[in-house]
N, C-alpha and C. Protein backbone atom coordinates (compact mmCIF):
# COMPACT_ATOMS: atom_id res chain seq x y z
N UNK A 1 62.25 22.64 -31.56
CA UNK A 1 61.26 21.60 -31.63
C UNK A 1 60.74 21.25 -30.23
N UNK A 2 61.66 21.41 -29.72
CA UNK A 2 61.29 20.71 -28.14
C UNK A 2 60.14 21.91 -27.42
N UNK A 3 60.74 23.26 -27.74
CA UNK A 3 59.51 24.35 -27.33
C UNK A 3 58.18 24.13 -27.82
N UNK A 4 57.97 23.46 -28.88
CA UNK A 4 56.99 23.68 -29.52
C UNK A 4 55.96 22.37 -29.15
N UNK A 5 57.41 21.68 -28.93
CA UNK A 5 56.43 20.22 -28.34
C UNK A 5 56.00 20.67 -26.97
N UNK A 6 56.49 21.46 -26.20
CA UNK A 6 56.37 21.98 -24.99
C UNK A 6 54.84 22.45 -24.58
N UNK A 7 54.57 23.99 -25.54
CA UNK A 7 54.03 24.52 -26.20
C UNK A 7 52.53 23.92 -26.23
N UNK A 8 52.70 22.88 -27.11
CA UNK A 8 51.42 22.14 -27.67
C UNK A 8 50.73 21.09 -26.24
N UNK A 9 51.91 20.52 -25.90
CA UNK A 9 51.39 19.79 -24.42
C UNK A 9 50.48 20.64 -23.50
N UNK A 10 51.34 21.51 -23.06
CA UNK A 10 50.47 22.87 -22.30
C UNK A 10 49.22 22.68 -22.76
N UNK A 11 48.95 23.29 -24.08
CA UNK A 11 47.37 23.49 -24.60
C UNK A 11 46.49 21.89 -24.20
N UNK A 12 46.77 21.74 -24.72
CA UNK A 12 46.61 19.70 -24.88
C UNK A 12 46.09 19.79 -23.38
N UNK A 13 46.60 19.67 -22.02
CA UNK A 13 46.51 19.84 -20.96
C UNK A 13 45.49 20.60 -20.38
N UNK A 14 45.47 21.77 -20.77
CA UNK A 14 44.54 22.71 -20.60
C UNK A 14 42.78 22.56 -21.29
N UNK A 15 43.08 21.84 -22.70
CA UNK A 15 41.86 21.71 -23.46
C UNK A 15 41.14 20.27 -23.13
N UNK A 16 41.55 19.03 -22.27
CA UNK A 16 40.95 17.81 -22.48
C UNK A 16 40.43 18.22 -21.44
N UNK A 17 40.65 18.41 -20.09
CA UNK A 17 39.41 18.92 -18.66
C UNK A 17 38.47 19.64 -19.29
N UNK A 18 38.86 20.46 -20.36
CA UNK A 18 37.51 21.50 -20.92
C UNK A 18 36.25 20.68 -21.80
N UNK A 19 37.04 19.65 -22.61
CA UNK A 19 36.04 18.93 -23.69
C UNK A 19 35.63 17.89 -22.10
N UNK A 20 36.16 17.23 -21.51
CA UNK A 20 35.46 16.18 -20.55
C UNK A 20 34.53 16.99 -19.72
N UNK A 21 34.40 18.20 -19.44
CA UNK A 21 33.73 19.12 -18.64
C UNK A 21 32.04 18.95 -20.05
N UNK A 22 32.33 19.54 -21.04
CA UNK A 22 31.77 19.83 -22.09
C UNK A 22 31.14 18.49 -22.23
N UNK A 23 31.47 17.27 -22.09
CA UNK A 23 30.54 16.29 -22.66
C UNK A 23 29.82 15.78 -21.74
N UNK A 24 30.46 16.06 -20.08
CA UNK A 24 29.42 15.74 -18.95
C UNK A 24 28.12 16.89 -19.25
N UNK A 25 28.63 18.19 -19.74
CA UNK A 25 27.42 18.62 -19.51
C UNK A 25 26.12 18.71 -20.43
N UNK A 26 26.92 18.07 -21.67
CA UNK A 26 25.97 17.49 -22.53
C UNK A 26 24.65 16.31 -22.14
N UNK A 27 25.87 15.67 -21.50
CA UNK A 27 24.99 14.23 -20.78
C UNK A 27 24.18 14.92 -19.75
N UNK A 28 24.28 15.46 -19.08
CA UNK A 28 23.24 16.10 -17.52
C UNK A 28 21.76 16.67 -18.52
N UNK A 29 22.46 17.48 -19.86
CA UNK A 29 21.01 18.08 -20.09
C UNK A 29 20.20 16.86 -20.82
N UNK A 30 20.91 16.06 -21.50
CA UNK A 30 20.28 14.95 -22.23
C UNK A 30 19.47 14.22 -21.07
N UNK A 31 19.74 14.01 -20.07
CA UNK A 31 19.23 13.54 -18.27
C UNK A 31 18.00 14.24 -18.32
N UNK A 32 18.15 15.74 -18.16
CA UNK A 32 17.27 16.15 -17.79
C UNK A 32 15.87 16.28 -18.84
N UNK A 33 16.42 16.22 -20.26
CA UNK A 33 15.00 15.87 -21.03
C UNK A 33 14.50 14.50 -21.05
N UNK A 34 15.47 13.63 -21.04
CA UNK A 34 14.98 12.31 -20.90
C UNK A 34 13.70 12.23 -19.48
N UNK A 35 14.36 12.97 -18.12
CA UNK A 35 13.38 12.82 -17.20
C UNK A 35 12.22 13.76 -17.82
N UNK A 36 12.43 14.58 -18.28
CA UNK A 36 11.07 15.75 -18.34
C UNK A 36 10.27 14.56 -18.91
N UNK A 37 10.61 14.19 -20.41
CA UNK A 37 9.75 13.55 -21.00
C UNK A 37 9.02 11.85 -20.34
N UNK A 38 9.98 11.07 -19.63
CA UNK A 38 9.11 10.04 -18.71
C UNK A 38 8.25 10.42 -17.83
N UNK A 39 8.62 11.54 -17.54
CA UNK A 39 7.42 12.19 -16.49
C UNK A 39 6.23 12.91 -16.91
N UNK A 40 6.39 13.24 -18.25
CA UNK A 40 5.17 13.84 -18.85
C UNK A 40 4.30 12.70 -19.38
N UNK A 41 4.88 11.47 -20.12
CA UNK A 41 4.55 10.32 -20.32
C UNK A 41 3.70 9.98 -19.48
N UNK A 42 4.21 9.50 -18.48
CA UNK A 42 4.23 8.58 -17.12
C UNK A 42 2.58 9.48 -16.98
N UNK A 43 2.21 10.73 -16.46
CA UNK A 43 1.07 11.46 -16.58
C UNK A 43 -0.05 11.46 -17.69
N UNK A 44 0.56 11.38 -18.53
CA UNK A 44 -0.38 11.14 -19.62
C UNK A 44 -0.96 9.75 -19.85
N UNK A 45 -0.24 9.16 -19.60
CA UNK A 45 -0.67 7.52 -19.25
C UNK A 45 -1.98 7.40 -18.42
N UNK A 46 -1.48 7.66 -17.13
CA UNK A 46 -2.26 7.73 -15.56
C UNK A 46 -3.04 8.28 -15.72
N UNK A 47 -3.19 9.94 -16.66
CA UNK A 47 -4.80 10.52 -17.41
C UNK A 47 -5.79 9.81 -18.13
N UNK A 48 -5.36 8.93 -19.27
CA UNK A 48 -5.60 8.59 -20.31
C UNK A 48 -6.06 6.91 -19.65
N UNK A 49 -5.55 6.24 -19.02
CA UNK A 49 -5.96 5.19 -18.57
C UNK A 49 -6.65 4.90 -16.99
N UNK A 50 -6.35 6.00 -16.28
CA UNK A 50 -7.09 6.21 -15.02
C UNK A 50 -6.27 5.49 -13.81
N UNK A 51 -5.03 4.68 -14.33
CA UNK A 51 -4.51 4.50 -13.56
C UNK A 51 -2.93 4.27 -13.54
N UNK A 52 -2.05 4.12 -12.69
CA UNK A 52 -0.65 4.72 -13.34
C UNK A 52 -0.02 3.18 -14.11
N UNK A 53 0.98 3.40 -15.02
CA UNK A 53 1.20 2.22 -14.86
C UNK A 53 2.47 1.11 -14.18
N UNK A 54 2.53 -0.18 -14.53
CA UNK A 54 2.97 -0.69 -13.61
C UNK A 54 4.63 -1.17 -13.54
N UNK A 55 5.33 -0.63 -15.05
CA UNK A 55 6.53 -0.47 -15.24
C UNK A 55 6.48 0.51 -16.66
N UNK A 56 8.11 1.04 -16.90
CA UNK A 56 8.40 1.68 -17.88
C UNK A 56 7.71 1.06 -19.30
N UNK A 57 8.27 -0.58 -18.88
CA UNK A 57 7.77 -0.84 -20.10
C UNK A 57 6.29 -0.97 -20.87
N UNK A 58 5.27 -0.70 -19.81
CA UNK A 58 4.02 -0.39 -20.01
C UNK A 58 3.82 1.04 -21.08
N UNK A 59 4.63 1.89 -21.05
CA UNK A 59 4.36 3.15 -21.74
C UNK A 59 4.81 2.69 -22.74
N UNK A 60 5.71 1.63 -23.32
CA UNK A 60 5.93 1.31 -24.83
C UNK A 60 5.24 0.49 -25.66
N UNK A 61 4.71 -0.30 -24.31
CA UNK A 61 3.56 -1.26 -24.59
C UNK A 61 2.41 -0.46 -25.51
N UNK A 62 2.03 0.22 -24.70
CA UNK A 62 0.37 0.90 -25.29
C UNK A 62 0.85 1.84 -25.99
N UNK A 63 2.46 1.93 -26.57
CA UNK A 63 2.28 3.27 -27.90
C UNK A 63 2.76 4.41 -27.17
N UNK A 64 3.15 5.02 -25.74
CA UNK A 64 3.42 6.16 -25.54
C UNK A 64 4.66 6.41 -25.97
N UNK A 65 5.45 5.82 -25.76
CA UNK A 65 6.84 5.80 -26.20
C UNK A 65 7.29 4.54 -27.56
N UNK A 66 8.04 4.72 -28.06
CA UNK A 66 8.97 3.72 -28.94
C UNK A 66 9.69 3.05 -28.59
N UNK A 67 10.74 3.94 -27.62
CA UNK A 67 11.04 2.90 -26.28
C UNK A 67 11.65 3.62 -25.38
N UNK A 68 12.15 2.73 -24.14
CA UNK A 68 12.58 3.58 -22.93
C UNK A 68 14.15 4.43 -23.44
N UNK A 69 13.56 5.82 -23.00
CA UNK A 69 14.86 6.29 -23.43
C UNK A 69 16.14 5.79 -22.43
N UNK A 70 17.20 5.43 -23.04
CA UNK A 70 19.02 5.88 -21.95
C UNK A 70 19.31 6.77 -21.25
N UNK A 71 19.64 6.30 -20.05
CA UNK A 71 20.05 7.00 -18.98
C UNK A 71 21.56 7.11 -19.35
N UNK A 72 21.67 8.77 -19.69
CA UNK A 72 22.87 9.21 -20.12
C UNK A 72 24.29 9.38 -19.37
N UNK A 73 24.37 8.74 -18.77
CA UNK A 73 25.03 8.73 -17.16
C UNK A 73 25.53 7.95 -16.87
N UNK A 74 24.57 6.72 -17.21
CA UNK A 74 24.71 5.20 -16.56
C UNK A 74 24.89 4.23 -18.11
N UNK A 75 24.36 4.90 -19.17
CA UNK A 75 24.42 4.18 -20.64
C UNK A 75 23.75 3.39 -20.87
N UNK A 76 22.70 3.18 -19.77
CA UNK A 76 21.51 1.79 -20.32
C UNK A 76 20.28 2.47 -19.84
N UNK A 77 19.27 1.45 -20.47
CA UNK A 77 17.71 2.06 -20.32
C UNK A 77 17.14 1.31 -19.29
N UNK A 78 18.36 0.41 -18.54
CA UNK A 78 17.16 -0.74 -17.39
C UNK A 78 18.03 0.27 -16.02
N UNK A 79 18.59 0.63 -15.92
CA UNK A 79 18.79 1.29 -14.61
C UNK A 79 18.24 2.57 -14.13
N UNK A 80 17.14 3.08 -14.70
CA UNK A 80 16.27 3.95 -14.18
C UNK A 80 15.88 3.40 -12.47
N UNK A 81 15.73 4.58 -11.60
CA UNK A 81 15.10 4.16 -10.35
C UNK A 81 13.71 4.60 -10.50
N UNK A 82 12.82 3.46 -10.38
CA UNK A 82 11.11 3.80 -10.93
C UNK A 82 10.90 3.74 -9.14
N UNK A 83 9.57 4.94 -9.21
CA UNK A 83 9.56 5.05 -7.64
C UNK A 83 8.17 5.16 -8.09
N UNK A 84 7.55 4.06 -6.68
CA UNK A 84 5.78 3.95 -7.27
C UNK A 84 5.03 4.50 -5.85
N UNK A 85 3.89 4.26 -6.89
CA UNK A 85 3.03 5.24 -5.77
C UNK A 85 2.26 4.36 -4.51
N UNK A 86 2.10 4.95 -3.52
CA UNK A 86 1.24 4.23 -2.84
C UNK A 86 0.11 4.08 -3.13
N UNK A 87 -0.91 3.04 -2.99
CA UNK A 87 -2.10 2.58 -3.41
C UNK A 87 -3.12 3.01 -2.86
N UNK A 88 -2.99 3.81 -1.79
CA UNK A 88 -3.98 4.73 -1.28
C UNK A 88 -3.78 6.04 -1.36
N UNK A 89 -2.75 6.39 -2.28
CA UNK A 89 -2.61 7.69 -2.94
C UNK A 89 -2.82 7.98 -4.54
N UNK A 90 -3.25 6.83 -4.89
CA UNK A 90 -3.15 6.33 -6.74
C UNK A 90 -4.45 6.70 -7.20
N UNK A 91 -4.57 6.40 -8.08
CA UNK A 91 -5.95 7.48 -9.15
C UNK A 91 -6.83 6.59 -8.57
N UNK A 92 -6.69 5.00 -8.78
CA UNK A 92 -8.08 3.89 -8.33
C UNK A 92 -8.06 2.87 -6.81
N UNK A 93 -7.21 3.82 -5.95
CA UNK A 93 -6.46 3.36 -4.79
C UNK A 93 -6.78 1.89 -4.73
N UNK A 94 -6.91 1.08 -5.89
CA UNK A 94 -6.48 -0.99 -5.49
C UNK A 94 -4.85 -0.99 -5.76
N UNK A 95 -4.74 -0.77 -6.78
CA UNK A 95 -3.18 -0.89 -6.93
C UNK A 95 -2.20 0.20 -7.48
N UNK A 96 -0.94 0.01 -7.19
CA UNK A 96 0.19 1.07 -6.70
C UNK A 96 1.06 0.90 -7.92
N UNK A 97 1.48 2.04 -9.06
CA UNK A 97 2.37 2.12 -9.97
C UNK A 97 3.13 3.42 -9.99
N UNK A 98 3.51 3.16 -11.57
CA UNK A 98 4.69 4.34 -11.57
C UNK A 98 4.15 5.63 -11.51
N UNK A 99 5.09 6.11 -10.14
CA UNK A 99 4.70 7.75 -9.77
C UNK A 99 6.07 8.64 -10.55
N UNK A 100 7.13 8.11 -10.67
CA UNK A 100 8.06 9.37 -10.58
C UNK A 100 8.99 8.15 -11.14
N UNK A 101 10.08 8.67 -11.82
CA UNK A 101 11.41 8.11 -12.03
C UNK A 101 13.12 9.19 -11.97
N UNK A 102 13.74 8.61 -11.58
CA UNK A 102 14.93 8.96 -11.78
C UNK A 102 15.85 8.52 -11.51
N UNK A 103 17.10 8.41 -12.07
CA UNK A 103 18.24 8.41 -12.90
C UNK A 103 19.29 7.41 -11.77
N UNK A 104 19.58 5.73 -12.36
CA UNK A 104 20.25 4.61 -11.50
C UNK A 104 21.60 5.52 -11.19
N UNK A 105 22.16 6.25 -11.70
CA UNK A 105 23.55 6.58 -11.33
C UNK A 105 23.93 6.81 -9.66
N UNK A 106 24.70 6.67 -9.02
CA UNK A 106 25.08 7.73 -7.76
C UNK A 106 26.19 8.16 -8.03
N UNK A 107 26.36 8.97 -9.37
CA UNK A 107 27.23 9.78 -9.43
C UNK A 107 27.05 10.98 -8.98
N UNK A 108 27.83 12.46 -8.94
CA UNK A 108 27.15 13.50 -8.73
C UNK A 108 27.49 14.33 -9.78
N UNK A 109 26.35 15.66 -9.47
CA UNK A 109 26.22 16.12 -10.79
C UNK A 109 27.62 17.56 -10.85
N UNK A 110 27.73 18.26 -12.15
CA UNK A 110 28.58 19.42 -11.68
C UNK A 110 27.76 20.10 -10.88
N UNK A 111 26.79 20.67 -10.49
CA UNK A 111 26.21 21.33 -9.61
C UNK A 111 26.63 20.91 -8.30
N UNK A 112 26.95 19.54 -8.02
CA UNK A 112 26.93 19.24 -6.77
C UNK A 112 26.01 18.14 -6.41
N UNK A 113 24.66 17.90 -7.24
CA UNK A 113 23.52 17.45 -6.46
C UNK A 113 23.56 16.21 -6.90
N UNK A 114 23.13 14.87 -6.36
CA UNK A 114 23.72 13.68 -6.94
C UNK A 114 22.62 13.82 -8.07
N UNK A 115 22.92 12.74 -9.22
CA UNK A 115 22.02 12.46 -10.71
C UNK A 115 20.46 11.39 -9.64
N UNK A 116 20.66 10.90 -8.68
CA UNK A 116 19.66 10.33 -8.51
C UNK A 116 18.41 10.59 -7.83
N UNK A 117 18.71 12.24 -6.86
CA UNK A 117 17.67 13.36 -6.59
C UNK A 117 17.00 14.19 -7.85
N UNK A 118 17.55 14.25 -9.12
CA UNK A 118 16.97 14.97 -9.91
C UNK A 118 15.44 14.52 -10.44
């Protein structure tokens, strides 16, 4: 009995780093569509209205989204880092909105690269 309890620990040991490996990397790709899609948003907005807008929650406002997706990382939808544009780089250079977003965490990723450069 004791081998077998032995036995089973080993595996046990060996298999939970593999599933915790396995669900980070679930979360990184869920990251990375969540960004594809605010950023395709975020553009289609700034096309469609001529100018970018002035928080996330503007794209749920006018219908682009349903709502802000979760940052899979961090587990909430308000810790996005929204990074805006300068106003003399913007579609109607008076005022300055959302250019780009990504991800509140400073964790890092398995690659290496932190979640908040992506």
């Amino acid at each position: 009995m004791i081998i077998v309890m032995t036995i089973v620990s080993i595996l046990v040991s060996m298999a939970v780093p593999m599933y915790q490996k396995s669900i980070l990397r679930t979360r990184e790709s869920v990251l990375r569509n969540n960004l594809f899609t605010l950023r395709t948003v975020i553009d289609e907005y700034t096309y469609d209205k001529q100018k970018a807008p002035q928080s996330l929650q503007d794209l749920v406002t006018d219908g682009y989204l349903r709502q802000i997706p979760e940052d899979p990382i961090t587990g909430s939808n308000q810790t996005w880092k929204v990074i805006m544009e300068d106003a003399l780089t913007s579609v109607n250079q008076t005022e300055s909105g959302v250019f780009d977003v990504r991800s509140g965490s400073d964790k890092t990723s398995l690659e290496g690269t932190p979640y908040a450069e992506w």
